[in-house]
PDB file of N, CA and C in Angstrom:
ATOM      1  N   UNK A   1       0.842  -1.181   0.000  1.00  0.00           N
ATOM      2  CA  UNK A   1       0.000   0.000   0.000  1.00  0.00           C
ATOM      3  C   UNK A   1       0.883   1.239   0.000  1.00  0.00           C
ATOM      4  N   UNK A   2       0.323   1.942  -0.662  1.00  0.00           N
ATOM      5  CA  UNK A   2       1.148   3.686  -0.708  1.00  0.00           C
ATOM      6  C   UNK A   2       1.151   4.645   0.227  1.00  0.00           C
ATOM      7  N   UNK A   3       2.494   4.710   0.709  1.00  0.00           N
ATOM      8  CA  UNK A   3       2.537   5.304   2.051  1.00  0.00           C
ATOM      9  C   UNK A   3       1.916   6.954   1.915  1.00  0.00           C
ATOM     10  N   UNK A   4       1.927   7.214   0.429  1.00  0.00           N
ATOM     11  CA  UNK A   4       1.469   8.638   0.239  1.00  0.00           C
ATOM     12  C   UNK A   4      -0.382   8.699   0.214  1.00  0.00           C
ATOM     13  N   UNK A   5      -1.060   7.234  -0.130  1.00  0.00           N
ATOM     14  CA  UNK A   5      -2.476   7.339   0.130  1.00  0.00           C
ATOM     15  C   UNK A   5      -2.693   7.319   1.321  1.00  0.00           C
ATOM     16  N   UNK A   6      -2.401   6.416   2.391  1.00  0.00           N
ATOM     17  CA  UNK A   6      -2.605   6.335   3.499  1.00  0.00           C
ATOM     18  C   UNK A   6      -2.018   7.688   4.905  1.00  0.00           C
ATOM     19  N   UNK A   7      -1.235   8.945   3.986  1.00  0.00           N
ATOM     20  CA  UNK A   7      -0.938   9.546   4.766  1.00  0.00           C
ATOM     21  C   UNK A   7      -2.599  10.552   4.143  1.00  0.00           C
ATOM     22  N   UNK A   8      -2.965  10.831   3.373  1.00  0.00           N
ATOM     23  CA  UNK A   8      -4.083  11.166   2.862  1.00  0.00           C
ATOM     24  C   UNK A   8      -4.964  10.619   3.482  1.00  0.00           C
ATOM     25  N   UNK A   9      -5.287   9.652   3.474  1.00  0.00           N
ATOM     26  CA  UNK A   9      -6.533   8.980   4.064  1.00  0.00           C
ATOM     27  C   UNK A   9      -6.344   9.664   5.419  1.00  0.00           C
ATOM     28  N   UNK A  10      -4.797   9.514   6.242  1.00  0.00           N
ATOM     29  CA  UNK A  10      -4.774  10.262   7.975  1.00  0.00           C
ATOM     30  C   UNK A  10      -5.359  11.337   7.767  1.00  0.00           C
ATOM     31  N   UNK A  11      -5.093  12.355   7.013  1.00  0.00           N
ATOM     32  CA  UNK A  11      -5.095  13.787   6.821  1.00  0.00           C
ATOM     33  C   UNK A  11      -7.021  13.896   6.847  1.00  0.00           C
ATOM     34  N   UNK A  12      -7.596  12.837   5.776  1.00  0.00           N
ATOM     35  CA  UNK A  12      -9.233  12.949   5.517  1.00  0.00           C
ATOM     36  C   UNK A  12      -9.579  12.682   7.097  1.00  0.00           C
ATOM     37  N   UNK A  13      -9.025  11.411   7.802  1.00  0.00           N
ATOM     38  CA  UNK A  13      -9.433  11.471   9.100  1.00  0.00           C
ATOM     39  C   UNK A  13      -9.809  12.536   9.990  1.00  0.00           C
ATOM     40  N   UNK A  14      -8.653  12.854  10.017  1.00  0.00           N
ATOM     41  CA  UNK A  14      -8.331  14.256  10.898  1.00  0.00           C
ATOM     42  C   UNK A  14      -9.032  15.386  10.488  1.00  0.00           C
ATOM     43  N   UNK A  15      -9.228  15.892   9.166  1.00  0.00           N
ATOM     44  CA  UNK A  15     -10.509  16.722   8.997  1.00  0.00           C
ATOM     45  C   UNK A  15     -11.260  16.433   9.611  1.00  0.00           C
ATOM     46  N   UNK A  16     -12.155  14.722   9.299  1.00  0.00           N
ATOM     47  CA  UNK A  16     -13.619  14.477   9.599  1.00  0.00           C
ATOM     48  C   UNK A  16     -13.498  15.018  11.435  1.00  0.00           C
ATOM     49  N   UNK A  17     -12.747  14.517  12.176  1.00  0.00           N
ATOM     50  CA  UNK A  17     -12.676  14.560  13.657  1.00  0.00           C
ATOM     51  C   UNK A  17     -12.746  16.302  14.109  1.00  0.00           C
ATOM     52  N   UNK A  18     -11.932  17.100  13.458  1.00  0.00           N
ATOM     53  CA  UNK A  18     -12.235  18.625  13.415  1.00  0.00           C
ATOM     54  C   UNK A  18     -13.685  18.623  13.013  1.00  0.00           C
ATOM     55  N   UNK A  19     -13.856  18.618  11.667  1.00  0.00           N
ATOM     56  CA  UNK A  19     -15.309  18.827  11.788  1.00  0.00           C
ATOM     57  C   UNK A  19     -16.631  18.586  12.492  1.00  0.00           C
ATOM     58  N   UNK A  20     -15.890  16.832  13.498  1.00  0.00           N
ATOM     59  CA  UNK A  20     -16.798  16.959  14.667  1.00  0.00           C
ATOM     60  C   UNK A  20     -16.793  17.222  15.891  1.00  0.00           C
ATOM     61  N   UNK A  21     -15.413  18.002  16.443  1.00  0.00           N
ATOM     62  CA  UNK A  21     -15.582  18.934  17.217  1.00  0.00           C
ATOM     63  C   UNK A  21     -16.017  20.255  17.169  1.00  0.00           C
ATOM     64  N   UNK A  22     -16.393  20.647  15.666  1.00  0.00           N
ATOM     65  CA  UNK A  22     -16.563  22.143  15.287  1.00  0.00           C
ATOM     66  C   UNK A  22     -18.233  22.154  15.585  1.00  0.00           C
ATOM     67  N   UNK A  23     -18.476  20.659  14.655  1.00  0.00           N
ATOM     68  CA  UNK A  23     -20.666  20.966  14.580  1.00  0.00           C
ATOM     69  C   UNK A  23     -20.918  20.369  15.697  1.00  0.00           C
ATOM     70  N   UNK A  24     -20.031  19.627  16.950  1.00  0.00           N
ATOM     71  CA  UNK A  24     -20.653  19.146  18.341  1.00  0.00           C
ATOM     72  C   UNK A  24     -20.069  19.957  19.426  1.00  0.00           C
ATOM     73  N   UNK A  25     -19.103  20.828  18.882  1.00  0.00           N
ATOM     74  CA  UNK A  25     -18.793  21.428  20.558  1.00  0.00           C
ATOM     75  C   UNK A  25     -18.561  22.668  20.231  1.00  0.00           C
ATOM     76  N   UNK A  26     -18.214  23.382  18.684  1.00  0.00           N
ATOM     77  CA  UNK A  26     -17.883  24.419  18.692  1.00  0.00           C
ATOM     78  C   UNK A  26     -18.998  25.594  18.062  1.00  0.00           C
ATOM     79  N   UNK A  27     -20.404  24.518  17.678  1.00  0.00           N
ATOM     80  CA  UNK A  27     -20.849  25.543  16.845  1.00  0.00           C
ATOM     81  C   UNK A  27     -21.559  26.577  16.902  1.00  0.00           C
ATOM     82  N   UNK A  28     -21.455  27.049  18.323  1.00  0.00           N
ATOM     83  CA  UNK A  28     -22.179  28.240  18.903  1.00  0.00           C
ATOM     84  C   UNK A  28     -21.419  29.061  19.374  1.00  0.00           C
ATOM     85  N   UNK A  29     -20.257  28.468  19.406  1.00  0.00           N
ATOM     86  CA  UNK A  29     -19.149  29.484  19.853  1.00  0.00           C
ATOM     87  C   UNK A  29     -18.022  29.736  18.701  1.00  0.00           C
ATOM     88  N   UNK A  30     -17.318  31.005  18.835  1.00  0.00           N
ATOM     89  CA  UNK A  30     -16.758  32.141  17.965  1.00  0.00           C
ATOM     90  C   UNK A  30     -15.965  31.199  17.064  1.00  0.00           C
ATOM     91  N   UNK A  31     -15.577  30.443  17.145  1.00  0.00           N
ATOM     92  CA  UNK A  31     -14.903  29.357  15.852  1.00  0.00           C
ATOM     93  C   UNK A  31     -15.718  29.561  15.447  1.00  0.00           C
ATOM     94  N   UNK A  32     -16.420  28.326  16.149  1.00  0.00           N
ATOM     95  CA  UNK A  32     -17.512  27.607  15.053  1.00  0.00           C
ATOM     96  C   UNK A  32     -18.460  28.715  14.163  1.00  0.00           C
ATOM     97  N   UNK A  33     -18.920  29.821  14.886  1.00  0.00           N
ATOM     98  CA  UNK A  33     -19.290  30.911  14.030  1.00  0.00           C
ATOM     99  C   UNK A  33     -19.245  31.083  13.009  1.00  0.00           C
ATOM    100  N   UNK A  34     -17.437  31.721  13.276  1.00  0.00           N
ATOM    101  CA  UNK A  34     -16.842  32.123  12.000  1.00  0.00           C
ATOM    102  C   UNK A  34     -16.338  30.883  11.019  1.00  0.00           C
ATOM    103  N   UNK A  35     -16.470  29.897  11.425  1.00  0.00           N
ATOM    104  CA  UNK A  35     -16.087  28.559  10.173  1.00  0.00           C
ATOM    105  C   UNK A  35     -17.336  28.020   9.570  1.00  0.00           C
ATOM    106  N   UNK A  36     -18.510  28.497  10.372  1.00  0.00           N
ATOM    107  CA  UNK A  36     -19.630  28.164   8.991  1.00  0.00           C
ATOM    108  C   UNK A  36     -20.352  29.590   8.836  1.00  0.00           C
ATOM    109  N   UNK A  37     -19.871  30.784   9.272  1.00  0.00           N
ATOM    110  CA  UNK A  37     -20.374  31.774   8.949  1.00  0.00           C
ATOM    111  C   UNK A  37     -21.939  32.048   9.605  1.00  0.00           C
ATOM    112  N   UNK A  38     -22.252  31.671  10.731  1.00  0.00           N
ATOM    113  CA  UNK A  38     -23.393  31.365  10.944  1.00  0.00           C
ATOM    114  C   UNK A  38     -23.365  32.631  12.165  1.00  0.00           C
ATOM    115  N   UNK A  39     -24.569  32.942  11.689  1.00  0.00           N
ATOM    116  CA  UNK A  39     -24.921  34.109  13.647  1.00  0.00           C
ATOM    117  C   UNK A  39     -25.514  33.293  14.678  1.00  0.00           C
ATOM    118  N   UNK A  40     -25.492  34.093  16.320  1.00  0.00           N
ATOM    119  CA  UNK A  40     -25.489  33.137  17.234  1.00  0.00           C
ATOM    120  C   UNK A  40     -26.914  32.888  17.246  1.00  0.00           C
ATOM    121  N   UNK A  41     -28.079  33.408  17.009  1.00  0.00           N
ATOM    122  CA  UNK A  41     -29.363  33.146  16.707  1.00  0.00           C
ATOM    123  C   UNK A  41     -29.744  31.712  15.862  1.00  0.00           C
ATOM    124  N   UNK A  42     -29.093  31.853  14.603  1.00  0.00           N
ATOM    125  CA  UNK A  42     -29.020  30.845  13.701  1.00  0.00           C
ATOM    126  C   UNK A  42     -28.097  29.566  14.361  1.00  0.00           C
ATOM    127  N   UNK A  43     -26.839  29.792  14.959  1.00  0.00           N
ATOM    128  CA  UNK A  43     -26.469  28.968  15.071  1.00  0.00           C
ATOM    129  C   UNK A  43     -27.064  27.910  16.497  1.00  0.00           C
ATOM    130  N   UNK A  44     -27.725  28.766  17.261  1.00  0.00           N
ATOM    131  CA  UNK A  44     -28.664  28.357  18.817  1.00  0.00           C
ATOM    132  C   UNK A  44     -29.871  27.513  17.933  1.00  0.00           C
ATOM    133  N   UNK A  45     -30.441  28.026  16.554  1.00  0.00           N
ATOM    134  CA  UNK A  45     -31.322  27.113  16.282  1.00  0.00           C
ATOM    135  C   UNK A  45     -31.203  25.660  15.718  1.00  0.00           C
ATOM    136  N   UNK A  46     -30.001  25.692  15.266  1.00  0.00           N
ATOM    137  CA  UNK A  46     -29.603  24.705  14.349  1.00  0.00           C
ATOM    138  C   UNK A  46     -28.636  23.609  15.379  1.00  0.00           C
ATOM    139  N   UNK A  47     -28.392  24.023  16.545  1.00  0.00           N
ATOM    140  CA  UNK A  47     -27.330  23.288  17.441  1.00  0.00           C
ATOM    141  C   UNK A  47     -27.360  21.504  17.370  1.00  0.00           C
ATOM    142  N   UNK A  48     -28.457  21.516  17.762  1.00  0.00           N
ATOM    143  CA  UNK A  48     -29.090  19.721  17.559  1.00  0.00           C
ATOM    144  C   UNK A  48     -28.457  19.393  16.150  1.00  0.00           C
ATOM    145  N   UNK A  49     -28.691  19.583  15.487  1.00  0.00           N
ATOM    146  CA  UNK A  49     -28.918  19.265  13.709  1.00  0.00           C
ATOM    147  C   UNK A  49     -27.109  19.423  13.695  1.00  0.00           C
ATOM    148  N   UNK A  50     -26.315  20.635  14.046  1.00  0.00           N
ATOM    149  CA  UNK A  50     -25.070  20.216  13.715  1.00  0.00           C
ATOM    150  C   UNK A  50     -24.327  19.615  14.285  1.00  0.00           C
ATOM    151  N   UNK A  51     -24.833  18.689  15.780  1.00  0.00           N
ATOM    152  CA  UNK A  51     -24.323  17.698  16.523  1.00  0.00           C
ATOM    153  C   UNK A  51     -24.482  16.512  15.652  1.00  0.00           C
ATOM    154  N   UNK A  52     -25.672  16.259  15.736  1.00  0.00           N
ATOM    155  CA  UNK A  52     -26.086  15.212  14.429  1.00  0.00           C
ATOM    156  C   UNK A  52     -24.995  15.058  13.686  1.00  0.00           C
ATOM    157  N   UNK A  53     -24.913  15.913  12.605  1.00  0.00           N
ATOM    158  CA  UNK A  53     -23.856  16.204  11.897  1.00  0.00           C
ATOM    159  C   UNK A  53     -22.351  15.781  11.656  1.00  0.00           C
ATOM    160  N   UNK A  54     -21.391  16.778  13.135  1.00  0.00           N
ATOM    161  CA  UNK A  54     -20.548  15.852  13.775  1.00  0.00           C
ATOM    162  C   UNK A  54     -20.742  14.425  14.111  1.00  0.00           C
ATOM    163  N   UNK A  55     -21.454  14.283  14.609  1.00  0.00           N
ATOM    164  CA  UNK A  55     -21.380  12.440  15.101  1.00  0.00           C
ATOM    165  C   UNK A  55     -21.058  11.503  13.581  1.00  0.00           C
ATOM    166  N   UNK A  56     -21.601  12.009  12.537  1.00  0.00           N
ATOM    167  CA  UNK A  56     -21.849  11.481  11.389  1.00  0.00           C
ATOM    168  C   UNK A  56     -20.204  11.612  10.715  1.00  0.00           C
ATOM    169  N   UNK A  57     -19.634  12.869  10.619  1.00  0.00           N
ATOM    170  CA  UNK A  57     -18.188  13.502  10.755  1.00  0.00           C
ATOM    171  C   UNK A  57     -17.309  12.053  11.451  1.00  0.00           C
ATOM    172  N   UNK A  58     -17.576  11.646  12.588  1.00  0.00           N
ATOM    173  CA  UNK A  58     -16.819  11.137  13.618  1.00  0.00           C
ATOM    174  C   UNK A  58     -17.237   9.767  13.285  1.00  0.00           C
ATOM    175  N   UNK A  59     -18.154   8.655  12.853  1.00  0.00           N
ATOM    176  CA  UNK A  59     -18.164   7.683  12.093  1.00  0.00           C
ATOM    177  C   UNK A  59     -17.244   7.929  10.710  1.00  0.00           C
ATOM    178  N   UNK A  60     -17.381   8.728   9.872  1.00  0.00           N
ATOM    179  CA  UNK A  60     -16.277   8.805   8.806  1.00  0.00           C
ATOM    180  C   UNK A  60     -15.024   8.579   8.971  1.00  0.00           C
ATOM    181  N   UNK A  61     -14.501   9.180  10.302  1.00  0.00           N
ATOM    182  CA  UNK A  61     -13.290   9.025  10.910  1.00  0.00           C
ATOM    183  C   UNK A  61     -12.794   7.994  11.169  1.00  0.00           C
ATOM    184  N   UNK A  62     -13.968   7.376  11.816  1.00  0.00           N
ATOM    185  CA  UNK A  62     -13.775   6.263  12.338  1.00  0.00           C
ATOM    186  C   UNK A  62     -13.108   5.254  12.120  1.00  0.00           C
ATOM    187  N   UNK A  63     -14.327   5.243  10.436  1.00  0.00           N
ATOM    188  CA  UNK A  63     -14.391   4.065   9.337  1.00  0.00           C
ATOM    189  C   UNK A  63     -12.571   3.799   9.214  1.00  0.00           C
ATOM    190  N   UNK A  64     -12.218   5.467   8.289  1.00  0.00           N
ATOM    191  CA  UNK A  64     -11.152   5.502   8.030  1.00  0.00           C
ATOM    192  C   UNK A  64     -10.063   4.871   8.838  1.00  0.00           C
ATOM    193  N   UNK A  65      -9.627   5.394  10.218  1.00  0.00           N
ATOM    194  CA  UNK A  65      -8.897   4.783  10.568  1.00  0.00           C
ATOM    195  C   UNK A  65      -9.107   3.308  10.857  1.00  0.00           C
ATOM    196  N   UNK A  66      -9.950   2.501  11.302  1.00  0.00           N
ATOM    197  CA  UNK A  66     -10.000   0.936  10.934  1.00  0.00           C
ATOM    198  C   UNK A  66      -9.465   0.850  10.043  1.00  0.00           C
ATOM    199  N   UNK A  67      -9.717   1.327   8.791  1.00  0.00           N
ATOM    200  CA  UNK A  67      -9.225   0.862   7.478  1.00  0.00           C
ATOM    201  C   UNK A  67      -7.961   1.195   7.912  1.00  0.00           C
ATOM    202  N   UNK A  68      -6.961   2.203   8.268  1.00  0.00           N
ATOM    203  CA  UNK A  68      -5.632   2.387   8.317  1.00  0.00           C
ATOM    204  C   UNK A  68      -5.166   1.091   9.477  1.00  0.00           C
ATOM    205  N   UNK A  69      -5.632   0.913  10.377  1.00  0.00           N
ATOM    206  CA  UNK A  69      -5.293  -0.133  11.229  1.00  0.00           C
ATOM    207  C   UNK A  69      -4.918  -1.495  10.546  1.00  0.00           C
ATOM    208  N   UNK A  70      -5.682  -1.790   9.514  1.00  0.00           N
ATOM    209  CA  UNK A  70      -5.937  -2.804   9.199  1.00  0.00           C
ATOM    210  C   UNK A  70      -4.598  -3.550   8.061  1.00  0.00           C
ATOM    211  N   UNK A  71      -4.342  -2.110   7.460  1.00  0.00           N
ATOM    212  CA  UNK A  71      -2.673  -2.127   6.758  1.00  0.00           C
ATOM    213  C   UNK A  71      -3.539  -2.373   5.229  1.00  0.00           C
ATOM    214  N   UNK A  72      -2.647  -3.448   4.745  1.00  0.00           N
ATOM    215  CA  UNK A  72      -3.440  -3.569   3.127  1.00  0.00           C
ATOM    216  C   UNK A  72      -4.815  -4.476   3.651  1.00  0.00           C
ATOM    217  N   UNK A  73      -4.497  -4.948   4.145  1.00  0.00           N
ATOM    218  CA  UNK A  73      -6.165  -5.704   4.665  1.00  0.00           C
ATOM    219  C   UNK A  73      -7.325  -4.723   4.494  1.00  0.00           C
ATOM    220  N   UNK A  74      -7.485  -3.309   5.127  1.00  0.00           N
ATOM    221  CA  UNK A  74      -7.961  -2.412   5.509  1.00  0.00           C
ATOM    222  C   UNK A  74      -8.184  -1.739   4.116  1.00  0.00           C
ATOM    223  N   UNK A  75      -7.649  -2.207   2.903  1.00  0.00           N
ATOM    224  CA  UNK A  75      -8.175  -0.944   1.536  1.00  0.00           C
ATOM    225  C   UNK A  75      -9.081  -0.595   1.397  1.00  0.00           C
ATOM    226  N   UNK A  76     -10.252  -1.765   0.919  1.00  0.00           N
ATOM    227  CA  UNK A  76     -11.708  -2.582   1.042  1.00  0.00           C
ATOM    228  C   UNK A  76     -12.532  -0.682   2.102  1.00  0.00           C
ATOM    229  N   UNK A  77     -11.967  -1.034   3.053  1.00  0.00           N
ATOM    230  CA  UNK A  77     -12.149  -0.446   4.191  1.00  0.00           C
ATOM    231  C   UNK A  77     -12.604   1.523   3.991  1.00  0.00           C
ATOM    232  N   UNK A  78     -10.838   1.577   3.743  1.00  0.00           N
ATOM    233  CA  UNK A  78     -10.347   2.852   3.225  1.00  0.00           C
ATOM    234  C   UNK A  78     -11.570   3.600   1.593  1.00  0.00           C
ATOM    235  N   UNK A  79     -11.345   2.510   0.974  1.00  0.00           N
ATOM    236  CA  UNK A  79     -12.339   2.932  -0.429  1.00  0.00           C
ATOM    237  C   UNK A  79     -13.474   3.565  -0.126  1.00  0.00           C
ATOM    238  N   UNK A  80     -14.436   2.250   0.596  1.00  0.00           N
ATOM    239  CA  UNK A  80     -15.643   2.271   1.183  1.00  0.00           C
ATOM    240  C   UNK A  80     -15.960   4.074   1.904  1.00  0.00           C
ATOM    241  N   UNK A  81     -15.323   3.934   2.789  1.00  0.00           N
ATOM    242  CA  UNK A  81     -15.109   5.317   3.262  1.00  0.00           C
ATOM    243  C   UNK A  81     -14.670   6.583   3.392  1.00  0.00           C
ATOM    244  N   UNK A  82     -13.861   6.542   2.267  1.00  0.00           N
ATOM    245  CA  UNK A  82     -13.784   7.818   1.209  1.00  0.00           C
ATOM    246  C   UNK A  82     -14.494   7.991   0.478  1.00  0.00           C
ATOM    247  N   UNK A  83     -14.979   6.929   0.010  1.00  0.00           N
ATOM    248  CA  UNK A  83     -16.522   7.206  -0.928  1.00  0.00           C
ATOM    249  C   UNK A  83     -17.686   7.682  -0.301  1.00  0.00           C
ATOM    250  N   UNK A  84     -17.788   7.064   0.889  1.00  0.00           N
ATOM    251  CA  UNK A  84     -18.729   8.188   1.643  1.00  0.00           C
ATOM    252  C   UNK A  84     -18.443   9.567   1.382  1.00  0.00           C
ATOM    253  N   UNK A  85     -17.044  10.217   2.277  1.00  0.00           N
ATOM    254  CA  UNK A  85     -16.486  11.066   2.151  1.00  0.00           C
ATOM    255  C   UNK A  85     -17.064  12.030   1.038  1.00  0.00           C
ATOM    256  N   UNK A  86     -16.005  11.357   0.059  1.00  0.00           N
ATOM    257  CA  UNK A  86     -16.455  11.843  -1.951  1.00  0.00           C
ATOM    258  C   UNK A  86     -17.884  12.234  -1.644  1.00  0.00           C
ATOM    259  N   UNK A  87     -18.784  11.506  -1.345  1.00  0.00           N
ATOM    260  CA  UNK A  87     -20.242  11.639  -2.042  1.00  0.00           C
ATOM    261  C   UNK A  87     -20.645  12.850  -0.969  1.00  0.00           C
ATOM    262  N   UNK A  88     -20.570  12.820   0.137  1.00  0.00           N
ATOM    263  CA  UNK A  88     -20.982  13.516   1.164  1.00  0.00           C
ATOM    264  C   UNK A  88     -20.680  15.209   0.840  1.00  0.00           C
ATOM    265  N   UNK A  89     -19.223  15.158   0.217  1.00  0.00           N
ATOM    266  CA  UNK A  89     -18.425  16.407   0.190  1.00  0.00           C
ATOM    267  C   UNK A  89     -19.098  17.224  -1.211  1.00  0.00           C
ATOM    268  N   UNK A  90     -19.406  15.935  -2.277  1.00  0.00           N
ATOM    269  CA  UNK A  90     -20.208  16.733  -3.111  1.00  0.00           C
ATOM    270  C   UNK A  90     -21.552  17.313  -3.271  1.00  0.00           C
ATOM    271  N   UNK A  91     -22.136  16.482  -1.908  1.00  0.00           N
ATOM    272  CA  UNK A  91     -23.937  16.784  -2.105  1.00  0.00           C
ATOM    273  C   UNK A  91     -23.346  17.705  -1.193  1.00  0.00           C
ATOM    274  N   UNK A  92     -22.518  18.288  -0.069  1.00  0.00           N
ATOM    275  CA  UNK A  92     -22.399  19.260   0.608  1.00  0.00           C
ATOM    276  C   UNK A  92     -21.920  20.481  -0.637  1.00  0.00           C
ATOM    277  N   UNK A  93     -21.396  20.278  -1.344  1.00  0.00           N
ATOM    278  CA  UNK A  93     -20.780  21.404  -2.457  1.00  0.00           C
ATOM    279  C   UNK A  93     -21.782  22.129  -3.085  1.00  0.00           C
ATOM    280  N   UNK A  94     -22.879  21.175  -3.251  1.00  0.00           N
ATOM    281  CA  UNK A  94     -23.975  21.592  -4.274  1.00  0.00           C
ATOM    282  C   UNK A  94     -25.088  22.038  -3.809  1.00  0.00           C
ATOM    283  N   UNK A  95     -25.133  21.765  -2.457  1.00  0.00           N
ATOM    284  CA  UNK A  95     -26.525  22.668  -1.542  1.00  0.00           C
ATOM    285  C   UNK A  95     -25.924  22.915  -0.395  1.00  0.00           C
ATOM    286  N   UNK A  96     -25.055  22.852   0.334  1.00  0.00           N
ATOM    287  CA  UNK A  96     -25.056  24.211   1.240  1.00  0.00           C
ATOM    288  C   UNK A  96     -23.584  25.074   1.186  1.00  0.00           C
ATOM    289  N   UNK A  97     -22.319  24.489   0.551  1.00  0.00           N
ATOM    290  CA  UNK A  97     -21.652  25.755   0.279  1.00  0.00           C
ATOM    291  C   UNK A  97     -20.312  25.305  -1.061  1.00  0.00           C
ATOM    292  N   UNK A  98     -19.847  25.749  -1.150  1.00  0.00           N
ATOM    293  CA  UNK A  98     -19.026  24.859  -2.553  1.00  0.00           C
ATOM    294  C   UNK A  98     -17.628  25.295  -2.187  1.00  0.00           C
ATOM    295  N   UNK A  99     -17.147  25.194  -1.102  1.00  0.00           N
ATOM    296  CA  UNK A  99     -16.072  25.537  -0.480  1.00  0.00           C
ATOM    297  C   UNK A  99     -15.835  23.984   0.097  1.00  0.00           C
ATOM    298  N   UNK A 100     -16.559  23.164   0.354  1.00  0.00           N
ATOM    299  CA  UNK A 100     -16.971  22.326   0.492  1.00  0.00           C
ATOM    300  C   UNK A 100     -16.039  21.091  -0.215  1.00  0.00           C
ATOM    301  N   UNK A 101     -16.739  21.607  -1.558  1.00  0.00           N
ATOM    302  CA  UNK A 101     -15.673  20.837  -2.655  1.00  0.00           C
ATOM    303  C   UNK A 101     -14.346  20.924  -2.543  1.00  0.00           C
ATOM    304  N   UNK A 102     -13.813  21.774  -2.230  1.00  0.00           N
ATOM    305  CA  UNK A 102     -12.406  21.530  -1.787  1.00  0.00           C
ATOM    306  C   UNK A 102     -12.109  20.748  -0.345  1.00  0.00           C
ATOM    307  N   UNK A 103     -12.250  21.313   0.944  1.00  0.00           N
ATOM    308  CA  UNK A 103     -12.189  21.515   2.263  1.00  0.00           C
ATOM    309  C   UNK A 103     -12.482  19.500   2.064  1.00  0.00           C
ATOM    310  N   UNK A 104     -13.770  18.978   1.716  1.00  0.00           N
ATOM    311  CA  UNK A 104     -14.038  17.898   2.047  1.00  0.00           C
ATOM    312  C   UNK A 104     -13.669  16.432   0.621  1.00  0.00           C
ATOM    313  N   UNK A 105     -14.557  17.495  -0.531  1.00  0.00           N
ATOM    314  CA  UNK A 105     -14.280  15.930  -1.374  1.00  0.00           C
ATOM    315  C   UNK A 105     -13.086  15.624  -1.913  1.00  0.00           C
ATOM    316  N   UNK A 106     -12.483  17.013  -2.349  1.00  0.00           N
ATOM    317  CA  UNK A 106     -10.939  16.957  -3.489  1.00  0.00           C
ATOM    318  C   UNK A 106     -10.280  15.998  -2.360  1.00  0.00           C
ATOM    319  N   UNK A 107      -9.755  16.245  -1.017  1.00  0.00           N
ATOM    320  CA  UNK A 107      -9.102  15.430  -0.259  1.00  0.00           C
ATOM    321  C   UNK A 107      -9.414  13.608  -0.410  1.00  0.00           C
ATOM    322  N   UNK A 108     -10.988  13.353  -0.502  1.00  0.00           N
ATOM    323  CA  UNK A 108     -11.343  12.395  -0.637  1.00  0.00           C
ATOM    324  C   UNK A 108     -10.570  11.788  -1.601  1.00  0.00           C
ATOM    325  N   UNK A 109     -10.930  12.555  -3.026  1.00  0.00           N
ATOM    326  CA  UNK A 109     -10.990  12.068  -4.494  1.00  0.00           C
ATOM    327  C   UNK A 109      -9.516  11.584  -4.721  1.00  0.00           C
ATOM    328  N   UNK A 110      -8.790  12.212  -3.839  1.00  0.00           N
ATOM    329  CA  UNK A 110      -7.192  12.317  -4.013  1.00  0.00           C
ATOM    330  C   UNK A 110      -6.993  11.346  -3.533  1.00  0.00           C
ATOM    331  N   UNK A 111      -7.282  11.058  -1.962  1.00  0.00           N
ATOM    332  CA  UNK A 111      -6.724   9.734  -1.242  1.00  0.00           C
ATOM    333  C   UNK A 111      -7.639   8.217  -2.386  1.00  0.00           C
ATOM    334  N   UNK A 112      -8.929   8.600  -3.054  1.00  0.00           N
ATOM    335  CA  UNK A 112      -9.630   7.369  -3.420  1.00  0.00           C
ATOM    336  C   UNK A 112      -8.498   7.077  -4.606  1.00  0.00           C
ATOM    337  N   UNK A 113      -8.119   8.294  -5.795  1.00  0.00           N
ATOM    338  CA  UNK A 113      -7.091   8.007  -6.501  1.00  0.00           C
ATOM    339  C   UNK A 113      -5.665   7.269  -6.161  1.00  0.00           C
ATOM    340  N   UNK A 114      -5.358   7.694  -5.063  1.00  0.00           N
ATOM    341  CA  UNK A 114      -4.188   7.261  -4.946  1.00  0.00           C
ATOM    342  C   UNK A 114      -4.256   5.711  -4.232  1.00  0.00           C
ATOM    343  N   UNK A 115      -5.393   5.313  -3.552  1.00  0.00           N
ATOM    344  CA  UNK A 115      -5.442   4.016  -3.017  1.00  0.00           C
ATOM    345  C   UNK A 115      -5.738   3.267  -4.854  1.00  0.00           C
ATOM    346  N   UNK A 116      -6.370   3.163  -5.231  1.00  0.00           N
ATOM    347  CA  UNK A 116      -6.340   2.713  -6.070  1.00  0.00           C
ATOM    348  C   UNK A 116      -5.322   2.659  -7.917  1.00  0.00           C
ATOM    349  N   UNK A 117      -4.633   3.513  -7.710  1.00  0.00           N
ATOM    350  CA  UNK A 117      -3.198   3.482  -8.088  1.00  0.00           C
ATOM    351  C   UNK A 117      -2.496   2.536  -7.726  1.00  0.00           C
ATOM    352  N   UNK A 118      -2.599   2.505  -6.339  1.00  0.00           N
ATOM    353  CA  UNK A 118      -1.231   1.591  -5.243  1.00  0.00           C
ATOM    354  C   UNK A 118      -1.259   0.100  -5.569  1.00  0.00           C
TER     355      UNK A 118
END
């Protein structure tokens, strides 16, 4: 396996885990604010919904690292859950911000390319 996909795949991890400390612990406070642009009105209404969110963030993570645990055993693993990733990052691109497309799927698309290169 390619030590350059699997440092990618760490890197997608480690986003997903930020992103679920941002929509479960940060998103009413001045980060989290200013990283989805949200006011504290909006963001007090939506709090539930971007915990949700995170937790969902933090299974992605999850997935991923199993798959890294697992070594080449774990590709199967890794694919599976970058493809979440991929798909997630693009329906996020296309209805709620397209910053998105970078920040979440390109990372995906990159680590799914390069596992499957290897």
């Amino acid at each position: 396996m390619s030590i350059a996909a699997n440092v990618i795949v760490a890197l997608v991890a480690l986003l997903h885990v930020y992103f679920l400390v941002l929509e479960m612990f940060l998103w009413d406070k001045p980060q989290g604010l200013r990283a989805f642009g949200q006011t504290p009105e909006r963001a007090a209404a939506t709090k539930v919904l971007a915990a949700n969110q995170g937790l969902y963030n933090g299974f992605l993570a999850a997935g991923l690292v199993w798959g890294l645990t697992l070594g080449d055993a774990g590709t199967s693993i890794k694919i599976f859950f970058l493809s979440c990733v991929l798909v997630a990052g693009l329906y996020g691109a296309a209805t709620a911000s397209r910053k998105i497309l970078f920040i979440q799927a390109l990372p995906a698309a990159i680590g799914l390319a390069l596992l499957l290169l290897a």
